[in-house]
C-alpha atoms as a PDB file:
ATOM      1  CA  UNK A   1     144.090 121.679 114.511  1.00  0.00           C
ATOM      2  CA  UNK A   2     144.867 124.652 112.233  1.00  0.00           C
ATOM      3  CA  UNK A   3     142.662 126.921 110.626  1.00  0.00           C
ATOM      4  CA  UNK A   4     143.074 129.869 108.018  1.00  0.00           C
ATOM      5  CA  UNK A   5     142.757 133.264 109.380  1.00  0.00           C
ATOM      6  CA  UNK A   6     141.469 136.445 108.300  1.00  0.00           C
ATOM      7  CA  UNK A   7     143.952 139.445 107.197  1.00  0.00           C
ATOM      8  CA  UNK A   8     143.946 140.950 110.151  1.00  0.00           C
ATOM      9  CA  UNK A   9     145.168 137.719 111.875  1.00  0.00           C
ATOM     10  CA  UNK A  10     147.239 136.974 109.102  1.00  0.00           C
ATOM     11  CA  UNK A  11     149.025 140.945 109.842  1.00  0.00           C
ATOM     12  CA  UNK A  12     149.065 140.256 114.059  1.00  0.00           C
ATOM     13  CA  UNK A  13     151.097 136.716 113.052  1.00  0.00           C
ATOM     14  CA  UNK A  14     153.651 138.193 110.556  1.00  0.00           C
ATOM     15  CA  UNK A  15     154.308 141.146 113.236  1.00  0.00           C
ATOM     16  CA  UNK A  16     155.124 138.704 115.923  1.00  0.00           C
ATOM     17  CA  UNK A  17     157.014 135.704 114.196  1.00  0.00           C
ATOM     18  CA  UNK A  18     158.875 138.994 112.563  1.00  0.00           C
ATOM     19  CA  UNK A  19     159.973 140.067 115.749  1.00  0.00           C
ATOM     20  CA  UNK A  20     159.742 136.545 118.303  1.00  0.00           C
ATOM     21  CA  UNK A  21     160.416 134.317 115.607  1.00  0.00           C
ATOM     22  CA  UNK A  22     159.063 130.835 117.378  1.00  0.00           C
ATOM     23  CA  UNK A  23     161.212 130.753 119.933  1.00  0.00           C
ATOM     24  CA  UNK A  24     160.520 134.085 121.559  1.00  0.00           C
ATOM     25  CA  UNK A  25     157.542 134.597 124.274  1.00  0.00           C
ATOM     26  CA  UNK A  26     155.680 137.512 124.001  1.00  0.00           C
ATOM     27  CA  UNK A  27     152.869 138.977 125.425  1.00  0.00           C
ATOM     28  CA  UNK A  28     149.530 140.576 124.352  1.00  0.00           C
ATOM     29  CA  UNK A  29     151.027 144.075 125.123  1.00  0.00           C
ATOM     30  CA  UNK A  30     152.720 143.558 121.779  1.00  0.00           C
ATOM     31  CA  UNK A  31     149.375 145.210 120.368  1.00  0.00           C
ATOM     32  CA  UNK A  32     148.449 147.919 123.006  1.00  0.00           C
ATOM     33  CA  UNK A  33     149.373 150.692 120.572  1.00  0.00           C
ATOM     34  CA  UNK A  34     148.429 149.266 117.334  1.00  0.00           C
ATOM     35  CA  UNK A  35     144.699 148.116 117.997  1.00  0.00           C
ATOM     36  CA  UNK A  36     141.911 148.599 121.013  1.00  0.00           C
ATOM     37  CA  UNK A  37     141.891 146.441 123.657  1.00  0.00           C
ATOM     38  CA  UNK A  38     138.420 144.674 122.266  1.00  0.00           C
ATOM     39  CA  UNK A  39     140.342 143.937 119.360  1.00  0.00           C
ATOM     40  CA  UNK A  40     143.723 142.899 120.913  1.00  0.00           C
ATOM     41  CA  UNK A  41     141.408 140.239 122.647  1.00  0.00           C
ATOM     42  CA  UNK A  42     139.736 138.802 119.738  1.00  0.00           C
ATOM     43  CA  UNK A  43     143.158 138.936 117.946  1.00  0.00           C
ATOM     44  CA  UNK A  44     145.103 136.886 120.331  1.00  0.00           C
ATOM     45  CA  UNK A  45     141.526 134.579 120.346  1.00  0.00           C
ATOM     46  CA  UNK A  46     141.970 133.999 117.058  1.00  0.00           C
ATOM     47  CA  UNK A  47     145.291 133.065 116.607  1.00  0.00           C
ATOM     48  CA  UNK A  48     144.799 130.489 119.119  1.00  0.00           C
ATOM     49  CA  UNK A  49     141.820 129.068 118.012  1.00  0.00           C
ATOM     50  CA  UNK A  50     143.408 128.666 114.455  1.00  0.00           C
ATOM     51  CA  UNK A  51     146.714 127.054 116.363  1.00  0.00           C
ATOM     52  CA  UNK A  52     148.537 129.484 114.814  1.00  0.00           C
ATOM     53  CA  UNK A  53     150.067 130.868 118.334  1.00  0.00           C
ATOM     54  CA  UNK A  54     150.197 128.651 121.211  1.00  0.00           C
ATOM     55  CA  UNK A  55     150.166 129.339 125.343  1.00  0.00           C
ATOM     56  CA  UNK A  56     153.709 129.808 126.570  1.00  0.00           C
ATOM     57  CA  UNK A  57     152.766 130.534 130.307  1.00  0.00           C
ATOM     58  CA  UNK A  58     149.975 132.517 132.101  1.00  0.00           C
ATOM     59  CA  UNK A  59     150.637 135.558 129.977  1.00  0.00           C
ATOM     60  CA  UNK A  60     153.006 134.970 127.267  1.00  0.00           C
ATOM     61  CA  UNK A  61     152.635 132.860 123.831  1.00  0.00           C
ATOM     62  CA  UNK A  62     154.682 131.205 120.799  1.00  0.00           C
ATOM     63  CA  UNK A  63     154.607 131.552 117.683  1.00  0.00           C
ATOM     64  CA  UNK A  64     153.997 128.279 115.214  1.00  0.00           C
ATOM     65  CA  UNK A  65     156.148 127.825 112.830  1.00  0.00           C
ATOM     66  CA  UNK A  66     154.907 128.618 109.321  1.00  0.00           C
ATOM     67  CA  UNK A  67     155.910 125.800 107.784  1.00  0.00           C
ATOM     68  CA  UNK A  68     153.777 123.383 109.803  1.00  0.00           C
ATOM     69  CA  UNK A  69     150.843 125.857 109.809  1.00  0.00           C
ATOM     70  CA  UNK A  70     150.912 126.088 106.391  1.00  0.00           C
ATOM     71  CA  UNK A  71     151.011 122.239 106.227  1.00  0.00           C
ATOM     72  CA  UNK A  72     148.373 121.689 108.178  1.00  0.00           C
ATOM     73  CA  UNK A  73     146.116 124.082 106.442  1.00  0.00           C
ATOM     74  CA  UNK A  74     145.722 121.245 104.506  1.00  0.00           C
ATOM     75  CA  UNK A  75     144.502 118.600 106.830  1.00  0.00           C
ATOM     76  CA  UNK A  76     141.477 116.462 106.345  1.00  0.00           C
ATOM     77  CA  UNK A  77     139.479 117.842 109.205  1.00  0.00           C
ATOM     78  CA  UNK A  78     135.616 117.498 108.452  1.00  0.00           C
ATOM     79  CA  UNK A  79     135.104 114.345 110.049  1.00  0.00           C
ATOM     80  CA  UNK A  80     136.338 115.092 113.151  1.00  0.00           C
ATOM     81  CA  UNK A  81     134.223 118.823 112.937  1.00  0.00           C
ATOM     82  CA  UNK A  82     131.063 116.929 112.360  1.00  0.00           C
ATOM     83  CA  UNK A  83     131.586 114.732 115.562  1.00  0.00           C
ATOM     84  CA  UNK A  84     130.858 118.404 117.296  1.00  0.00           C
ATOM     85  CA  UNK A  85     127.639 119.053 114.693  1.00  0.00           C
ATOM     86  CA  UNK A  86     124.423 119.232 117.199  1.00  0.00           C
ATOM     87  CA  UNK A  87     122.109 119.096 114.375  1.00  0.00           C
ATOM     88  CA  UNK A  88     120.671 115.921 112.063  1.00  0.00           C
ATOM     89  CA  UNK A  89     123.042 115.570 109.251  1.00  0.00           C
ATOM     90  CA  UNK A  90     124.379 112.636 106.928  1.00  0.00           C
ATOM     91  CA  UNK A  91     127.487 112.078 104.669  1.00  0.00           C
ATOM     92  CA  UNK A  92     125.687 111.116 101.332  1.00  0.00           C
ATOM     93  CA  UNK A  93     126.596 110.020  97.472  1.00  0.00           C
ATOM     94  CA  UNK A  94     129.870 109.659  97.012  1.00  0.00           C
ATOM     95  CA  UNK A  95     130.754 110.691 100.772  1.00  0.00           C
ATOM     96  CA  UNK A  96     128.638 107.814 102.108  1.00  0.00           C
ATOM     97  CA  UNK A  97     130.251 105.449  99.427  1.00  0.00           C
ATOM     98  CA  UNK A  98     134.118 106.645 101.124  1.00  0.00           C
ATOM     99  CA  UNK A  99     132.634 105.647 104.673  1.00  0.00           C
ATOM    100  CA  UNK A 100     130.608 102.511 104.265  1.00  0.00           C
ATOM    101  CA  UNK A 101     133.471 101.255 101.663  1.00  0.00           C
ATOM    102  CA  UNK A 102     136.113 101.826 104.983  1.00  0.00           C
ATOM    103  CA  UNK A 103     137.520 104.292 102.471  1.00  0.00           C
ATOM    104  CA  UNK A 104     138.589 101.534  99.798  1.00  0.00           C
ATOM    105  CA  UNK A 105     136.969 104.220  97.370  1.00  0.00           C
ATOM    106  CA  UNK A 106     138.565 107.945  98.503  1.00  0.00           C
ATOM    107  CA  UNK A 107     137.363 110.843  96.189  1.00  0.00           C
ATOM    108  CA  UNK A 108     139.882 113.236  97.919  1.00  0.00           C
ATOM    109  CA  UNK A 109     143.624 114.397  97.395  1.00  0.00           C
ATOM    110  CA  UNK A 110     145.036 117.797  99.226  1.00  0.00           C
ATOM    111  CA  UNK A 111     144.371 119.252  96.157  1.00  0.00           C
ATOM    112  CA  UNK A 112     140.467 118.847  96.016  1.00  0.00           C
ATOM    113  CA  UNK A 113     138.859 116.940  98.691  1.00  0.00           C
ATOM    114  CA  UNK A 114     134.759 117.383  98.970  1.00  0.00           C
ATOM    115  CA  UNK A 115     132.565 116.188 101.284  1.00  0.00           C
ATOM    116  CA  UNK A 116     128.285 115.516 100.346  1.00  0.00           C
ATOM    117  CA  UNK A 117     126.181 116.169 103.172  1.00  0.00           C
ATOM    118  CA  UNK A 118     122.648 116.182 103.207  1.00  0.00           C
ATOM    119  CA  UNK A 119     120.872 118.760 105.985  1.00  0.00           C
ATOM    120  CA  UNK A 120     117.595 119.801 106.938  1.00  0.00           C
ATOM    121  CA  UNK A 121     116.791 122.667 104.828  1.00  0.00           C
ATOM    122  CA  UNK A 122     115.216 124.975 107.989  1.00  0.00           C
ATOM    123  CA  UNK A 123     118.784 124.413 109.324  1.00  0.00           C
ATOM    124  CA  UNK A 124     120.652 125.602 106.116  1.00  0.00           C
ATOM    125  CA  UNK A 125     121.876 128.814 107.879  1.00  0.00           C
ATOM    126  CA  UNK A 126     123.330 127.002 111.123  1.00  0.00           C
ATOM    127  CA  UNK A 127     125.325 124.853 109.099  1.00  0.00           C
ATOM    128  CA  UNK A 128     127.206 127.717 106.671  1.00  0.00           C
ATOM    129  CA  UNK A 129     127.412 129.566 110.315  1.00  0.00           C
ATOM    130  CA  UNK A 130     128.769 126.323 111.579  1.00  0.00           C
ATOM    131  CA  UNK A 131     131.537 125.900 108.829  1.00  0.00           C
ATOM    132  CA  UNK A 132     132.199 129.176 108.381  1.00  0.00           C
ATOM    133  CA  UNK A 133     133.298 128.828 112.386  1.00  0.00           C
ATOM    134  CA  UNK A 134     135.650 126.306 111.592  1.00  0.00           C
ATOM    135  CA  UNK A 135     137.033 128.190 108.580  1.00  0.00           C
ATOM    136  CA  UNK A 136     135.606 125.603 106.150  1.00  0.00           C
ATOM    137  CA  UNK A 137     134.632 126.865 102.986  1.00  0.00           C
ATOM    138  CA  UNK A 138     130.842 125.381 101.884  1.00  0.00           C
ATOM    139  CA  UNK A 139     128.431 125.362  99.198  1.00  0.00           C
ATOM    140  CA  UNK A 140     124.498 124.938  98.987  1.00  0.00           C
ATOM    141  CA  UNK A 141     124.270 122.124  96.094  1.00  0.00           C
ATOM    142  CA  UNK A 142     127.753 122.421  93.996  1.00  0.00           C
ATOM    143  CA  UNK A 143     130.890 124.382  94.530  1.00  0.00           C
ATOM    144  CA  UNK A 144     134.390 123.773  94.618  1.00  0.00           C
ATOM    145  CA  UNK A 145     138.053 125.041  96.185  1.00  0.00           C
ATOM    146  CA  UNK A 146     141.189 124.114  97.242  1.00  0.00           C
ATOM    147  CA  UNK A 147     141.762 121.409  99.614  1.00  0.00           C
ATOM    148  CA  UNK A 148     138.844 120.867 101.462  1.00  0.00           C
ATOM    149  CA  UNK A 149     135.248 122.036 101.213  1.00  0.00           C
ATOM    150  CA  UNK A 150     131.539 120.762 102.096  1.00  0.00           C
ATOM    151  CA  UNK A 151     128.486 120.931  99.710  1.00  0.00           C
ATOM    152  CA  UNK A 152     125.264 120.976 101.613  1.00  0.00           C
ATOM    153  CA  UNK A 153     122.454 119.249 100.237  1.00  0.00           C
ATOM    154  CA  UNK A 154     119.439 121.098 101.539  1.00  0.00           C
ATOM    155  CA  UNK A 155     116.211 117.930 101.839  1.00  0.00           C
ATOM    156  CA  UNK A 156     113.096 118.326 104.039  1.00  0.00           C
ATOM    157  CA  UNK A 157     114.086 115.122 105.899  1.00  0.00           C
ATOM    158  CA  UNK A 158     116.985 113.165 106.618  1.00  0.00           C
ATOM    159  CA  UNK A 159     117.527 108.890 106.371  1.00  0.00           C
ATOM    160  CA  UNK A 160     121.047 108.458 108.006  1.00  0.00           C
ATOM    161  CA  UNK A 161     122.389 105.448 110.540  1.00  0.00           C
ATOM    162  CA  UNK A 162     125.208 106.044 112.276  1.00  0.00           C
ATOM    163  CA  UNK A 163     128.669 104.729 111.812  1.00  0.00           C
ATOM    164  CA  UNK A 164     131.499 105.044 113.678  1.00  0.00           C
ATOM    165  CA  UNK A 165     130.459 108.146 114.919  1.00  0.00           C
ATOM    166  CA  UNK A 166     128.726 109.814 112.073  1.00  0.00           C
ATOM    167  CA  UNK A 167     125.980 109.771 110.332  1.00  0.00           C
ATOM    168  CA  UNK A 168     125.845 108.515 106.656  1.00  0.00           C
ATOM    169  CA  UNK A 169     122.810 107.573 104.410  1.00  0.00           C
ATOM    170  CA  UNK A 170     121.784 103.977 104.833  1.00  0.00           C
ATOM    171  CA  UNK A 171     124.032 101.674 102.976  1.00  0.00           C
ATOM    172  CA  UNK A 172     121.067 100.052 100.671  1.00  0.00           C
ATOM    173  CA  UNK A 173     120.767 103.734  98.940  1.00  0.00           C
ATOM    174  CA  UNK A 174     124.932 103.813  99.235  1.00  0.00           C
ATOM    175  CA  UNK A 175     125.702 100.687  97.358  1.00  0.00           C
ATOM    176  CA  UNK A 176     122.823 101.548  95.242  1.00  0.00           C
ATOM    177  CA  UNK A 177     124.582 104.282  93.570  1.00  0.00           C
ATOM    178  CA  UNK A 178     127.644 102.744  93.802  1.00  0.00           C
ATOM    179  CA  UNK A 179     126.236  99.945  91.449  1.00  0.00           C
ATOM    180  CA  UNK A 180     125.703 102.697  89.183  1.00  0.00           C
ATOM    181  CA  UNK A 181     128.922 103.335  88.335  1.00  0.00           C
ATOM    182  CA  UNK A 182     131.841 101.463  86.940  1.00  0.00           C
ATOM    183  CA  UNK A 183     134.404 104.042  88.750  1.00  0.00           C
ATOM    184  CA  UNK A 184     133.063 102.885  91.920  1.00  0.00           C
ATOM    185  CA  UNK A 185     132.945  99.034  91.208  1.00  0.00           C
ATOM    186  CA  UNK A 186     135.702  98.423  93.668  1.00  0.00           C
ATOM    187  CA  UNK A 187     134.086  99.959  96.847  1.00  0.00           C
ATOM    188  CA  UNK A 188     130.896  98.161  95.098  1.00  0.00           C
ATOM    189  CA  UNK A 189     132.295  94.900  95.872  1.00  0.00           C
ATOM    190  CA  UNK A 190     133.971  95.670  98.607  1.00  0.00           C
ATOM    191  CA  UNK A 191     130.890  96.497 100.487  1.00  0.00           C
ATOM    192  CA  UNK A 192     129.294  93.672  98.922  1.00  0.00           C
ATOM    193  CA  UNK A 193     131.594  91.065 100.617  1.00  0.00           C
ATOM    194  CA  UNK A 194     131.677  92.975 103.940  1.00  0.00           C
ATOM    195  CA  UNK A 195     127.976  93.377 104.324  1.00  0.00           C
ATOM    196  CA  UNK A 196     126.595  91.175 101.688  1.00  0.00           C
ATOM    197  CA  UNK A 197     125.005  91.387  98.533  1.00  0.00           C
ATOM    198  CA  UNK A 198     121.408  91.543  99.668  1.00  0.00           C
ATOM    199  CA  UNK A 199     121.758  94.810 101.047  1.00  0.00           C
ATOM    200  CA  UNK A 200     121.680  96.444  97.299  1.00  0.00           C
ATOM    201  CA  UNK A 201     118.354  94.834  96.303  1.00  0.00           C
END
């Protein structure tokens, strides 16, 4: 999985793929007279954490090739984050109405691609640390980027059920709002055949 990097990341990268290219090993001595060793660390952490370098042997590395980093920047990759979430959460409006609808509705394009998630509002700041981790940009009620980004919908408790491995408001509420709107009429009756009418009364 790649993530976007900070500038300094982004400087260590375009040093080594200028010299290495991605065929080139080199080693973390690259750095030993440009940064401290503290920093040289979390460097060479990063860039493998984001995928944008990759292990070559014990004590040498690859470069990616930009092209497929920059690629991948664009990757849906929140549902498989929130598999790792250790906190109550659940996908919600037109989020839950993309999973319970097995995605016959999708809101999202590379170009824009938000995800709704309710959270408990005393764990607000462990979820913008927990994005901000993954290098996913997030907003407390509205917001909006490039590609993809989470708005967090602070509530003082949470009604989800799970579904194939996350957890999404109840489908009642789901196909509820989904009723509400002729946009969504599709994944309306979609759900409706798949789980059955009754469940929006």
């Amino acid at each position: 999985m790649y993530y976007e990097i900070p500038q300094y990341g982004l400087r260590a990268y375009a040093l080594f793929f200028s010299k290495f290219g991605s065929v080139a090993p080199f080693s973390q001595s690259e750095l030993d007279f440009a940064v401290s060793q503290p920093m040289k660390k979390k460097i060479f952490s990063l860039l493998l954490r984001a995928g944008w370098i990759k292990k070559y042997t014990k004590n040498s590395y690859l470069c990616q090739k930009p092209n497929e980093i920059f690629l991948h920047l664009l990757d849906f990759k929140v549902p498989s984050i929130m598999r790792e979430a250790k906190k109550p959460y659940c996908f919600c409006g037109l989020s839950a109405v993309e999973i319970w609808s097995d995605y016959a509705y999708i809101q999202r394009g590379r170009e824009r691609s938000p995800y709704f998630i309710k959270v408990l509002r005393k764990d607000l700041g462990f979820w913008k640390e927990f994005f901000n981790l993954h290098g996913m940009p997030n907003y407390e009620g509205r917001g909006t980027s490039i590609g993809e980004f989470v708005i967090l919908i602070p509530v003082k408790r949470i009604n989800g059920v799970e579904k194939e491995g996350l957890w999404v408001e109840p489908l009642k509420e789901t196909m509820k709002q989904a009723g509400k709107n002729e946009m969504f009429s599709y994944a309306y009756d979609y759900m409706g055949k798949k789980y059955g009418k009754i469940q929006a009364a």
